[in-house]
Every structure is written in C-alpha cells, then in structure tokens.
Protein backbone atom coordinates (compact mmCIF):
# COMPACT_ATOMS: atom_id res chain seq x y z
CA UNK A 1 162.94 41.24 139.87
CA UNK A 2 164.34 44.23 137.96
CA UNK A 3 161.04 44.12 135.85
CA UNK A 4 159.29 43.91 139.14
CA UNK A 5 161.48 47.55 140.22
CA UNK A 6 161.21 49.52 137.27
CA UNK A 7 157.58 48.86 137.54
CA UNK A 8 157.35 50.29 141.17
CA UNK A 9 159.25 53.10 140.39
CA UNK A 10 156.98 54.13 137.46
CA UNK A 11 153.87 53.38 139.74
CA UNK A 12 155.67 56.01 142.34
CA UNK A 13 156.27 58.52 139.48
CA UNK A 14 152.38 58.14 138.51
CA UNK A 15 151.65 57.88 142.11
CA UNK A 16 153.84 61.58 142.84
CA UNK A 17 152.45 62.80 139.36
CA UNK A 18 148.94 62.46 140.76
CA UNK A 19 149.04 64.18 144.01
CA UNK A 20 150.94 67.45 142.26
CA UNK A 21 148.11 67.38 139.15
CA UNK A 22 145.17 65.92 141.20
CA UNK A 23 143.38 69.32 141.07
CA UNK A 24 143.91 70.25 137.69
CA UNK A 25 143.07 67.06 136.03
CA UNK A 26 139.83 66.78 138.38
CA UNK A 27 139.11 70.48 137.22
CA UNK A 28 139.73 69.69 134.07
CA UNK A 29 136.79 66.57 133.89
CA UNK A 30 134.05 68.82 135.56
CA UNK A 31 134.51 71.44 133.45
CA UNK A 32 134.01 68.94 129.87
CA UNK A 33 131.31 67.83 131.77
CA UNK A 34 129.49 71.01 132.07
CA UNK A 35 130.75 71.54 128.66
CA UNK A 36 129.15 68.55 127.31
CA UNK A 37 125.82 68.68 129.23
CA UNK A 38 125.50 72.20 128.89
CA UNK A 39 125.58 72.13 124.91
CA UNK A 40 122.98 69.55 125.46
CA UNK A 41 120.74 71.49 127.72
CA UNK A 42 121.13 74.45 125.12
CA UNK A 43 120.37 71.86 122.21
CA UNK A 44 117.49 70.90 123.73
CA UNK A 45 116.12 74.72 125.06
CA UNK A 46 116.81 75.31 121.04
CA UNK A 47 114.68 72.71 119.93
CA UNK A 48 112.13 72.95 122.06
CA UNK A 49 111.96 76.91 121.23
CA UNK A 50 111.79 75.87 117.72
CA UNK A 51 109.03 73.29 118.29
CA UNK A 52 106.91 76.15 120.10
CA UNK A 53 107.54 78.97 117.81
CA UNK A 54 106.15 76.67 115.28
CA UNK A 55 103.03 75.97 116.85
CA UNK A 56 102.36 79.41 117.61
CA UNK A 57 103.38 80.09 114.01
CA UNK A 58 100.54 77.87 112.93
CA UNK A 59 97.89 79.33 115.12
CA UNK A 60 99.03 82.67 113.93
CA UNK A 61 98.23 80.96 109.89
CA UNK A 62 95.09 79.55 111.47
CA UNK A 63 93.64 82.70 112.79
CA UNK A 64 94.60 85.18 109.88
CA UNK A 65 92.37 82.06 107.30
CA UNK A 66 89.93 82.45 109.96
CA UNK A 67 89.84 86.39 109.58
CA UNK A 68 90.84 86.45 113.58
CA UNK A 69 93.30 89.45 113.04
CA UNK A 70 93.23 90.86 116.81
CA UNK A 71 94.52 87.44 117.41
CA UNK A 72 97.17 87.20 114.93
CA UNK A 73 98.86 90.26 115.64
CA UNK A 74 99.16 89.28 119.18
CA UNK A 75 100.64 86.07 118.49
CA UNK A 76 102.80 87.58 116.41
CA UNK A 77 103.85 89.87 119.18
CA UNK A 78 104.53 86.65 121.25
CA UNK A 79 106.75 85.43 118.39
CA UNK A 80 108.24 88.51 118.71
CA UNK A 81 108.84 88.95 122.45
CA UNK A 82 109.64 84.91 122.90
CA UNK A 83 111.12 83.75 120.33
CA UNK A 84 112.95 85.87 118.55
CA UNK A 85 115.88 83.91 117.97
CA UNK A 86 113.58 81.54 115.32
CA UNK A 87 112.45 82.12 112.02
CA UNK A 88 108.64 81.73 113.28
CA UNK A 89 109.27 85.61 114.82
CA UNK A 90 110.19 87.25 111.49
CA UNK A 91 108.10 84.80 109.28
CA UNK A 92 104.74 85.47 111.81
CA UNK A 93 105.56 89.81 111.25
CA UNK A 94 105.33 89.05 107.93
CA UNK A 95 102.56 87.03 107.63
CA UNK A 96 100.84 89.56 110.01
CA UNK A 97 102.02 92.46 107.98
CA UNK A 98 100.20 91.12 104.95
CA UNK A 99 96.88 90.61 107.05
CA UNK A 100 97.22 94.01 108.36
CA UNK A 101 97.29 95.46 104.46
CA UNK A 102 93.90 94.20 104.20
CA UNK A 103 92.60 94.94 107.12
CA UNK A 104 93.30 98.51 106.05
CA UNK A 105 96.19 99.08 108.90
CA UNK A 106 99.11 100.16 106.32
CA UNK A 107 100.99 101.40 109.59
CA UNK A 108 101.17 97.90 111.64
CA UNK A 109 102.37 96.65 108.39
CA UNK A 110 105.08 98.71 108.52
CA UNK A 111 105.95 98.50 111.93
CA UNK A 112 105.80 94.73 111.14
CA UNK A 113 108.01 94.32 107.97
CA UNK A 114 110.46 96.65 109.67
CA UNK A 115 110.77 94.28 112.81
CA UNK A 116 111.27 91.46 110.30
CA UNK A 117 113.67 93.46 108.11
CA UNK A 118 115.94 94.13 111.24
CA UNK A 119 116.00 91.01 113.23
CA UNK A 120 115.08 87.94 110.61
CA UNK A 121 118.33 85.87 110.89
CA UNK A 122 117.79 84.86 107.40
CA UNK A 123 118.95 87.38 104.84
CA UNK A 124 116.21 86.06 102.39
CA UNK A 125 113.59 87.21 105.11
CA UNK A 126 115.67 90.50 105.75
CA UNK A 127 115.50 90.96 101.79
CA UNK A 128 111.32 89.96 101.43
CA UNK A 129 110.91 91.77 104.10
CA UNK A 130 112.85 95.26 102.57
CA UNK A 131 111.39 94.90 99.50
CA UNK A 132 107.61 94.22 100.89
CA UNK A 133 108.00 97.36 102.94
CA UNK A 134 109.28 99.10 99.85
CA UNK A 135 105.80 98.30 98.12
CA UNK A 136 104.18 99.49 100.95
CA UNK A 137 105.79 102.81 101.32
CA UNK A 138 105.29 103.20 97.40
CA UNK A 139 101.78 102.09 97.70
CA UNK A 140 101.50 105.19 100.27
CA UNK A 141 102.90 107.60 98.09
CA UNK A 142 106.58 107.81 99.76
CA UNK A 143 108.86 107.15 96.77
CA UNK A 144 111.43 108.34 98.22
CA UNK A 145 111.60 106.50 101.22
CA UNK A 146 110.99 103.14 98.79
CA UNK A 147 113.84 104.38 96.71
CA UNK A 148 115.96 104.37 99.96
CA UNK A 149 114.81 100.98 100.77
CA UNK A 150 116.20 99.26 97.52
CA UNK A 151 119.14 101.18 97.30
CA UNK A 152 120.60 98.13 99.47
CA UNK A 153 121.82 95.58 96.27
CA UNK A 154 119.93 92.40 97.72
CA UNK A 155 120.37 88.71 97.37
CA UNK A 156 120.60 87.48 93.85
CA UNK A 157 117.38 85.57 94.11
CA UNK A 158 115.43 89.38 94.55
CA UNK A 159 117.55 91.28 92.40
CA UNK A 160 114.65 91.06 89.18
CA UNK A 161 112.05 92.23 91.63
CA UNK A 162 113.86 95.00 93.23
CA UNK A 163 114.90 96.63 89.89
CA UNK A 164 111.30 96.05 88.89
CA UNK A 165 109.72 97.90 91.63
CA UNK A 166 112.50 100.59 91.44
CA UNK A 167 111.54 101.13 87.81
CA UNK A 168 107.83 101.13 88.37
CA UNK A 169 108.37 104.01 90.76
CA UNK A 170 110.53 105.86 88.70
CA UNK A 171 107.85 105.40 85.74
CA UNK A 172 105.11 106.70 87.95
CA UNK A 173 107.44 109.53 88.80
CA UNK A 174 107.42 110.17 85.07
CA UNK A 175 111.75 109.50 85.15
CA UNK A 176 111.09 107.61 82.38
CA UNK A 177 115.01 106.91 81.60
CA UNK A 178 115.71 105.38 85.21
CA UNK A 179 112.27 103.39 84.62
CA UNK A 180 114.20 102.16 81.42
CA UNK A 181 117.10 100.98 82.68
CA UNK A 182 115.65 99.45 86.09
CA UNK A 183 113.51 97.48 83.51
CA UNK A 184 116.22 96.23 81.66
CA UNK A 185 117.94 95.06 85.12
CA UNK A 186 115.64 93.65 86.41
CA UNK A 187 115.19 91.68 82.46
CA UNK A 188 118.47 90.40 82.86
CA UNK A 189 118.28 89.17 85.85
CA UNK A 190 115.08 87.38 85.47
CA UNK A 191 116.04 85.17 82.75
CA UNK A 192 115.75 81.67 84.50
CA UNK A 193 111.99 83.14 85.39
CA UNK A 194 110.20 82.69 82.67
CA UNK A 195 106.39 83.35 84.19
CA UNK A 196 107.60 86.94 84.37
CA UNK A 197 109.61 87.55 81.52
CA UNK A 198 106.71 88.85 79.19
CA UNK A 199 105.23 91.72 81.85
CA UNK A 200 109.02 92.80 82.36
CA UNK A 201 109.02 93.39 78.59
CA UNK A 202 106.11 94.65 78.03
CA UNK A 203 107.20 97.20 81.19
CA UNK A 204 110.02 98.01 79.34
CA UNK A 205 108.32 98.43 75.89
CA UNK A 206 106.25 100.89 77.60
CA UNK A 207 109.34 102.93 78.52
CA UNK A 208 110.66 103.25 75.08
CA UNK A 209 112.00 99.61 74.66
CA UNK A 210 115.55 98.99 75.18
CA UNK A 211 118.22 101.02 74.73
CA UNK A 212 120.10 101.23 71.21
C-alpha cells in the first residue's frame, strides 16, 4: 500500500510537472524536428546542386572538344549564376578561360580566371587560377600587374611554378639577379618534381647559375 502511495504521488508530481512544462517540451520536439528535416532538405538541395553542376560541367567539356565555344562560355555563365557554391562554377571559368586563349579572346579569359580566383572555394583553384591569370597578363605584356599577382605566397603545391614564372618575367625584363634567385626558389621547391627539374636548371644556368 505505501508502494502503491509513493507511486501516486510521483505520478501527480509528473502529472503537475507536465502541465507547467507542456509548452516548452512540445516546443522543444518541433523545433529538432525542423532541425533534423531541415539539414536533410539542405543535404539533399546540396547534392542535387552538385549532381547538376556536374552535368553542366560536362557539357561545358563536351562543347569546348567539340570547338562549340559560344556554348561553353554560356554554360559557364550558368555555372556561374547557379551554382556558384560548387566547384563545377570555378572549375567551368577555368576551363572556359583556357578555350577563350585560343579562340583569341585574351579578355574573357581574364574576366574568367578572375571570377575563379575570387569565388573558387578551393584555395588550390583560387591559386591555379592566380597564377593562370598571371601568365596571361605576362603573355599581354603587363609585368607588372603579373608581378602583383604572385606577390600572394601560394599553396606549397604552386610555390615552384610561381617563382618560375616570377623569374621568367624578371629575365625578360632583363633583372637578371631577381630572375636568379626566383630560379633558385622555385629549384628548391621543386625537388620531389623531377619532370621539371632539368628546364628549372637550365633556366637558372641561363641567368648566371647559382649563386656562390
């Protein structure tokens, strides 16, 4: 009987409990709810933005092979305007940036690479995309403005091939002690890539060879 009591009085307790915390507890069950089905929901609006950027990625590959460039660069633009928040938008402006060079459009490559450098969510892609632009700007006769562009130390996987292309502008700018010692950085850093070891040196031995 006194088991029989206590247990009534606890059921009252949870009973009184209830009706003071009703509200909040409910509250608190709809909103993990919409917690938990909304991080689905955005899941699945992520991966189905990924799935789509990709195909449009491809028919951006497929109509640059097919020489289609009117075509790329508006998919690209698509990319661009719609899914910008996947790799497929910076990866397309730089794909289209390359068909754009030989088409003979330096400007749309520009305008590309730029869009890539400032809004790829990868820092590798911000870094390609820098140093690509860099080339072009060079490859224009702005060596200044490429100059500017590397200044920015990048990722340790581009660090041989920025130095490089700093010290083949400062070699056609006749600075041949800067082209020296960009030569030799970019050497040092390049030592677990072998394939480009030999044109580094030979880069280098053009500048006077290393320094004493």
């Amino acid at each position: 009987m006194a088991d029989y009591s206590v247990e009534e009085e606890q059921l009252e307790k949870l009973k009184s409990w209830w009706r003071e915390n009703r509200n909040y507890v409910i509250a608190g069950v709809v909103l993990g709810l919409l917690a938990v089905f909304g991080w689905r929901g955005w899941e699945t609006h992520t991966r189905t933005l990924a799935e789509e950027g990709s195909m449009h990625f491809e028919n951006l590959h497929v109509a640059v092979q097919l020489g289609q460039y009117d075509q790329a660069a508006g998919v690209a633009l698509d990319l661009r305007e719609h899914y910008a928040r996947t790799p497929y938008a910076a990866l397309g402006s730089l794909v289209v940036a390359r068909a754009a060079l030989d088409a003979g459009q330096p400007e749309t490559a520009v305008e590309n690479l730029r869009w890539a450098m400032d809004n790829a969510r990868s820092r590798e892609i911000q870094a390609l995309a820098r140093l690509r632009l860099a080339r072009v700007k060079f490859d224009q006769g702005d060596s200044e403005a490429a100059l500017s562009l590397l200044e920015r130390p990048p990722r340790q996987t581009f660090a041989s091939a920025y130095a490089e292309l700093r010290g083949d502008i400062h070699a056609a700018e006749g600075r041949t002690q800067q082209a020296r010692e960009a030569y030799q950085v970019a050497l040092d850093a390049s030592e677990r890539d072998r394939d480009n070891l030999g044109l580094l040196r030979m880069k280098l031995d053009a500048m006077g060879g290393p320094q004493e």
